[in-house]
Protein backbone atom coordinates (compact mmCIF):
# COMPACT_ATOMS: atom_id res chain seq x y z
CA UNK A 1 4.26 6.79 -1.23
CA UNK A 2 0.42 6.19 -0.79
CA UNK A 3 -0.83 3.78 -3.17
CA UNK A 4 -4.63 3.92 -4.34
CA UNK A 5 -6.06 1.73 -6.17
CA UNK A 6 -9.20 1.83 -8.75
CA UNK A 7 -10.97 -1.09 -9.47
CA UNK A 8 -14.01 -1.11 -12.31
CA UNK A 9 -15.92 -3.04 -14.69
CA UNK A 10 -17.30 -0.94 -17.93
CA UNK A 11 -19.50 -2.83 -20.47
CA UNK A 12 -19.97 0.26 -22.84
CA UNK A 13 -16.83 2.71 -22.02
CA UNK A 14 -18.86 4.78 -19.76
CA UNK A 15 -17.51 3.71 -16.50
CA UNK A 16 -14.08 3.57 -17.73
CA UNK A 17 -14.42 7.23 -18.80
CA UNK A 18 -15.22 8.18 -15.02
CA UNK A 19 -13.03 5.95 -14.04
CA UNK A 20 -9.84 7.50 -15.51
CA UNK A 21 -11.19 10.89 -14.56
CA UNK A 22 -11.00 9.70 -11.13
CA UNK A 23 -7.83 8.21 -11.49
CA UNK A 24 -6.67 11.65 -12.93
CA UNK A 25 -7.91 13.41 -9.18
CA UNK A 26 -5.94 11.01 -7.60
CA UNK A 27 -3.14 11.55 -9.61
CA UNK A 28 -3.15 15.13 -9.21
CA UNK A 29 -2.08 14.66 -5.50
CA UNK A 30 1.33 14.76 -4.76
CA UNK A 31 3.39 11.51 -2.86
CA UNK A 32 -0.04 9.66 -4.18
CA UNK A 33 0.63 6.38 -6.98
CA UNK A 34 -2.21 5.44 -8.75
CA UNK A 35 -3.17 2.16 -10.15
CA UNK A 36 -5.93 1.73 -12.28
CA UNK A 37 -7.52 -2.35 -13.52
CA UNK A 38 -10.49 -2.82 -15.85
CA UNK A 39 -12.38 -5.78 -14.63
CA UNK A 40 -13.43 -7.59 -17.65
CA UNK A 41 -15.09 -11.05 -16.86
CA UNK A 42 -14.71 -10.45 -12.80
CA UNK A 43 -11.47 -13.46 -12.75
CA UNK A 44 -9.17 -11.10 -13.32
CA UNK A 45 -5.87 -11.18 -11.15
CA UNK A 46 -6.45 -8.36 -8.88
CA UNK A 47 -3.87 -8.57 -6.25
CA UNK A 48 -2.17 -5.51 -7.10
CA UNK A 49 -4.19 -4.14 -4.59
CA UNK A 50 -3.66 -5.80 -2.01
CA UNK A 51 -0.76 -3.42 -1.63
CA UNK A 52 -2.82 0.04 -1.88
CA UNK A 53 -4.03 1.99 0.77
CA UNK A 54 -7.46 3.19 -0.78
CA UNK A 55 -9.48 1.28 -3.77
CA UNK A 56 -12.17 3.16 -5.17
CA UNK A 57 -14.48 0.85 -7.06
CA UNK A 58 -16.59 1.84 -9.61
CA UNK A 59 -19.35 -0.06 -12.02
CA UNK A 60 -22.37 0.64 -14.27
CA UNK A 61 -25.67 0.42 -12.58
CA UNK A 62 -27.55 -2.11 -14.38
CA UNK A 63 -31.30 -3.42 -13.32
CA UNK A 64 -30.83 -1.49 -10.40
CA UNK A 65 -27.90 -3.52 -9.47
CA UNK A 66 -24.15 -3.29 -9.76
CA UNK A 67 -23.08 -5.36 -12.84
CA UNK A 68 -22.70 -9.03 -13.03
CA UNK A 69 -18.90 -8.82 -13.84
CA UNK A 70 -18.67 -6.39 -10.79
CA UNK A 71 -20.39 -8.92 -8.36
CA UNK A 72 -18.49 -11.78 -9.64
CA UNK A 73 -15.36 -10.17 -8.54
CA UNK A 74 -16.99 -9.07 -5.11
CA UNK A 75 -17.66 -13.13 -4.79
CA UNK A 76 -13.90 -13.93 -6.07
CA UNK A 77 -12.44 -11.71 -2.93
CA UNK A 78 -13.61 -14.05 -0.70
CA UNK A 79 -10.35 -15.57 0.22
CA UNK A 80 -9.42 -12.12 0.98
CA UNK A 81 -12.29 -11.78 3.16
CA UNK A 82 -11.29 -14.43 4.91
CA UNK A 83 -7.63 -13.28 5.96
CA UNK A 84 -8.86 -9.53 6.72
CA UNK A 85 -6.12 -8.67 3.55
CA UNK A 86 -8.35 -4.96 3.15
CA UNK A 87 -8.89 -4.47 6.60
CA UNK A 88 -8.38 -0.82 7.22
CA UNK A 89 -8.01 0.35 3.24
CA UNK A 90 -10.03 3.66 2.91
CA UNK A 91 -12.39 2.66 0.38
CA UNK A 92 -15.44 4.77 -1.72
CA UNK A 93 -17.38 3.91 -5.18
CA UNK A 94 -19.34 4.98 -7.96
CA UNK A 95 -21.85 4.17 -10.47
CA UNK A 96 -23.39 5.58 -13.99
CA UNK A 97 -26.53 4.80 -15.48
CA UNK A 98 -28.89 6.11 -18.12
CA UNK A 99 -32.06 7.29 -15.71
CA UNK A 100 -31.45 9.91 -13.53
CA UNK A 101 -32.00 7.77 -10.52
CA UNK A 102 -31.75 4.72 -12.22
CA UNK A 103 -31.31 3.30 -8.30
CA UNK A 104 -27.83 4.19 -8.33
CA UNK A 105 -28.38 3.66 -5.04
CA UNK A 106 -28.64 0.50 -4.26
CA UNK A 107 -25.29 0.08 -6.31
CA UNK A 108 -23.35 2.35 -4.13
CA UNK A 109 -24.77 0.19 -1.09
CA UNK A 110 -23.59 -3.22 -2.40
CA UNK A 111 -20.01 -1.41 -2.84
CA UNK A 112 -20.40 0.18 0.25
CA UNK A 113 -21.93 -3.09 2.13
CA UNK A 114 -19.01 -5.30 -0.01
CA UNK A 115 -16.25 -2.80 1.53
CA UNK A 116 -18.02 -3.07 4.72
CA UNK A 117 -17.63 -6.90 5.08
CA UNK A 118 -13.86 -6.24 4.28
CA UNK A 119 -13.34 -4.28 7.43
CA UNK A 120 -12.51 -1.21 5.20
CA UNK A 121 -12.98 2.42 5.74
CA UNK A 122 -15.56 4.00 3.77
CA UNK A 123 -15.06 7.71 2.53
CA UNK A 124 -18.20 9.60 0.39
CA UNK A 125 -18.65 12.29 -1.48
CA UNK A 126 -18.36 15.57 0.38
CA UNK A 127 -19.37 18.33 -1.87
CA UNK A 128 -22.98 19.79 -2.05
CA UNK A 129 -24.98 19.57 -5.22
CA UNK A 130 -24.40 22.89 -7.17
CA UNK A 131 -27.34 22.66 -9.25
CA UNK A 132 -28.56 26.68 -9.08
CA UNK A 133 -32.36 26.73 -8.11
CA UNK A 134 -34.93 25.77 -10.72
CA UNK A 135 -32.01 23.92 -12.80
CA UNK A 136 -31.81 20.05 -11.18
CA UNK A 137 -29.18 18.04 -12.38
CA UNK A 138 -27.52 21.08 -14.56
CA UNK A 139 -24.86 19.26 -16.79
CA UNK A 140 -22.06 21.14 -15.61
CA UNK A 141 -21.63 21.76 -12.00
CA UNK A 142 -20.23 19.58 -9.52
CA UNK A 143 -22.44 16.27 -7.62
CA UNK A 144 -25.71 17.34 -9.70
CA UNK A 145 -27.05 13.79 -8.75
CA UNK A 146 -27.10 14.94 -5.10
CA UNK A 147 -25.02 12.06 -3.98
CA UNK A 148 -23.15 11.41 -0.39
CA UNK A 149 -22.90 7.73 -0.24
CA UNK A 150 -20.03 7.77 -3.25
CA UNK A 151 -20.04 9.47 -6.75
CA UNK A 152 -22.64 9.00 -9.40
CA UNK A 153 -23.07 9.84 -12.77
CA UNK A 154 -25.80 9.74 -15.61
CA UNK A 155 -25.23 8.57 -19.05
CA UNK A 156 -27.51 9.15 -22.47
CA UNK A 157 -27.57 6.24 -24.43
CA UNK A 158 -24.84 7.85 -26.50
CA UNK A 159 -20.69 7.02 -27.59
CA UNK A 160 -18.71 7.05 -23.94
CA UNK A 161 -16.88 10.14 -26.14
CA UNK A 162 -20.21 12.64 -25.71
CA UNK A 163 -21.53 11.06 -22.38
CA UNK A 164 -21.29 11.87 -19.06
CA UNK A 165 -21.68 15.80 -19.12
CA UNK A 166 -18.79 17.30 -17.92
CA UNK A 167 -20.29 18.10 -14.90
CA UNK A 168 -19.84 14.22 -13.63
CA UNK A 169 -16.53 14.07 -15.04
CA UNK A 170 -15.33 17.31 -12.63
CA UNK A 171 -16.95 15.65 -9.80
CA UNK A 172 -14.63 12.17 -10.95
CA UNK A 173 -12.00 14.11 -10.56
CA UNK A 174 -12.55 15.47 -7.58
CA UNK A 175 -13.43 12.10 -5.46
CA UNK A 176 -10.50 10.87 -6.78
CA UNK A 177 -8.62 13.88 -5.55
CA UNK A 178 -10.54 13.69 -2.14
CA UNK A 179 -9.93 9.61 -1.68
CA UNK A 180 -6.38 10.19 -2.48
CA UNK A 181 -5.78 13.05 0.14
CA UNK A 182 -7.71 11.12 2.67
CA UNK A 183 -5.17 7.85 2.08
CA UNK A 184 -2.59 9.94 2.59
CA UNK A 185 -3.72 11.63 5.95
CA UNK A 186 -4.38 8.31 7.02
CA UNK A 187 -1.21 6.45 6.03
CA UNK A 188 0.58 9.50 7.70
CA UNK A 189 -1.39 8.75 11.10
């Protein structure tokens, strides 16, 4: 059984919305077990993943940044760091703000830099964004942010029930479908 992992913080229910549409991908791929924790301070016990083969993390983009509960965890894995415990975990990320850009960005870097100093193996997003000509960012079509370093996703300032657009929440699901059959590939090599 491949084991994949999906570690996020959410301070207004946005993230966790992606979140469990990622987790939902993942799910959706046979011989693949799915664990999903909510980071809510950054102390949390997190060593139920030690055990995965993938973690996907995920966090709002706040001040350009990922969130303070989200880097206070990064800091807490240090130990980990230390003994090479992730080494070789496929990992990828995402991150939701209000702006369009809103330097999602640099967000997806520090995840991507964090999994980096881990020793872990990063996967993006794959799919092109299916915006049709003269319609950027359409609501409903798949990576309409444009994004290859992980997924990303826009948010009004709105209940996590209306917002994202459904368009973010298919492309969730799909990186979580894509991590997923990558973990497996790999724990099958």
């Amino acid at each position: 059984m491949t084991k994949l992992a999906i570690i996020y913080h959410s301070g207004y229910g946005h993230t966790e919305k992606m979140a469990h549409h990622v987790k939902k991908g993942a799910a959706s791929v046979d011989g693949v077990e799915t664990l999903i924790l909510k980071l809510e301070d950054g102390n949390e016990d997190f060593s139920a993943a030690n055990d995965a083969d993938a973690i996907i993390f995920g966090s709002p983009t706040y001040m350009g940044s990922v969130s303070a509960v989200m880097k206070n965890f990064m800091e807490k894995t240090s130990p980990l760091f230390a003994k090479r415990q992730w080494k070789d975990k496929l990992a990828g990320g995402f991150t939701l703000s209000h702006s369009l850009s809103g330097d999602k960005l640099n967000a997806l870097m520090q995840i991507n830099i964090f999994a980096m100093q881990h020793g872990m193996i990063w996967a993006g997003f794959d799919e092109l964004n299916q915006s049709p000509d003269g319609e950027p960012g359409k609501e409903d079509v798949m990576n309409r942010m444009g994004a290859f370093l992980g997924l990303m996703g826009q948010t009004e300032n709105a209940p996590a029930d209306i917002t994202p657009p459904s368009g973010d929440l298919l492309s969730a699901e799909y990186f979580g479908k894509r991590l997923a059959e990558t973990a497996k590939r790999f724990k099958k090599a």
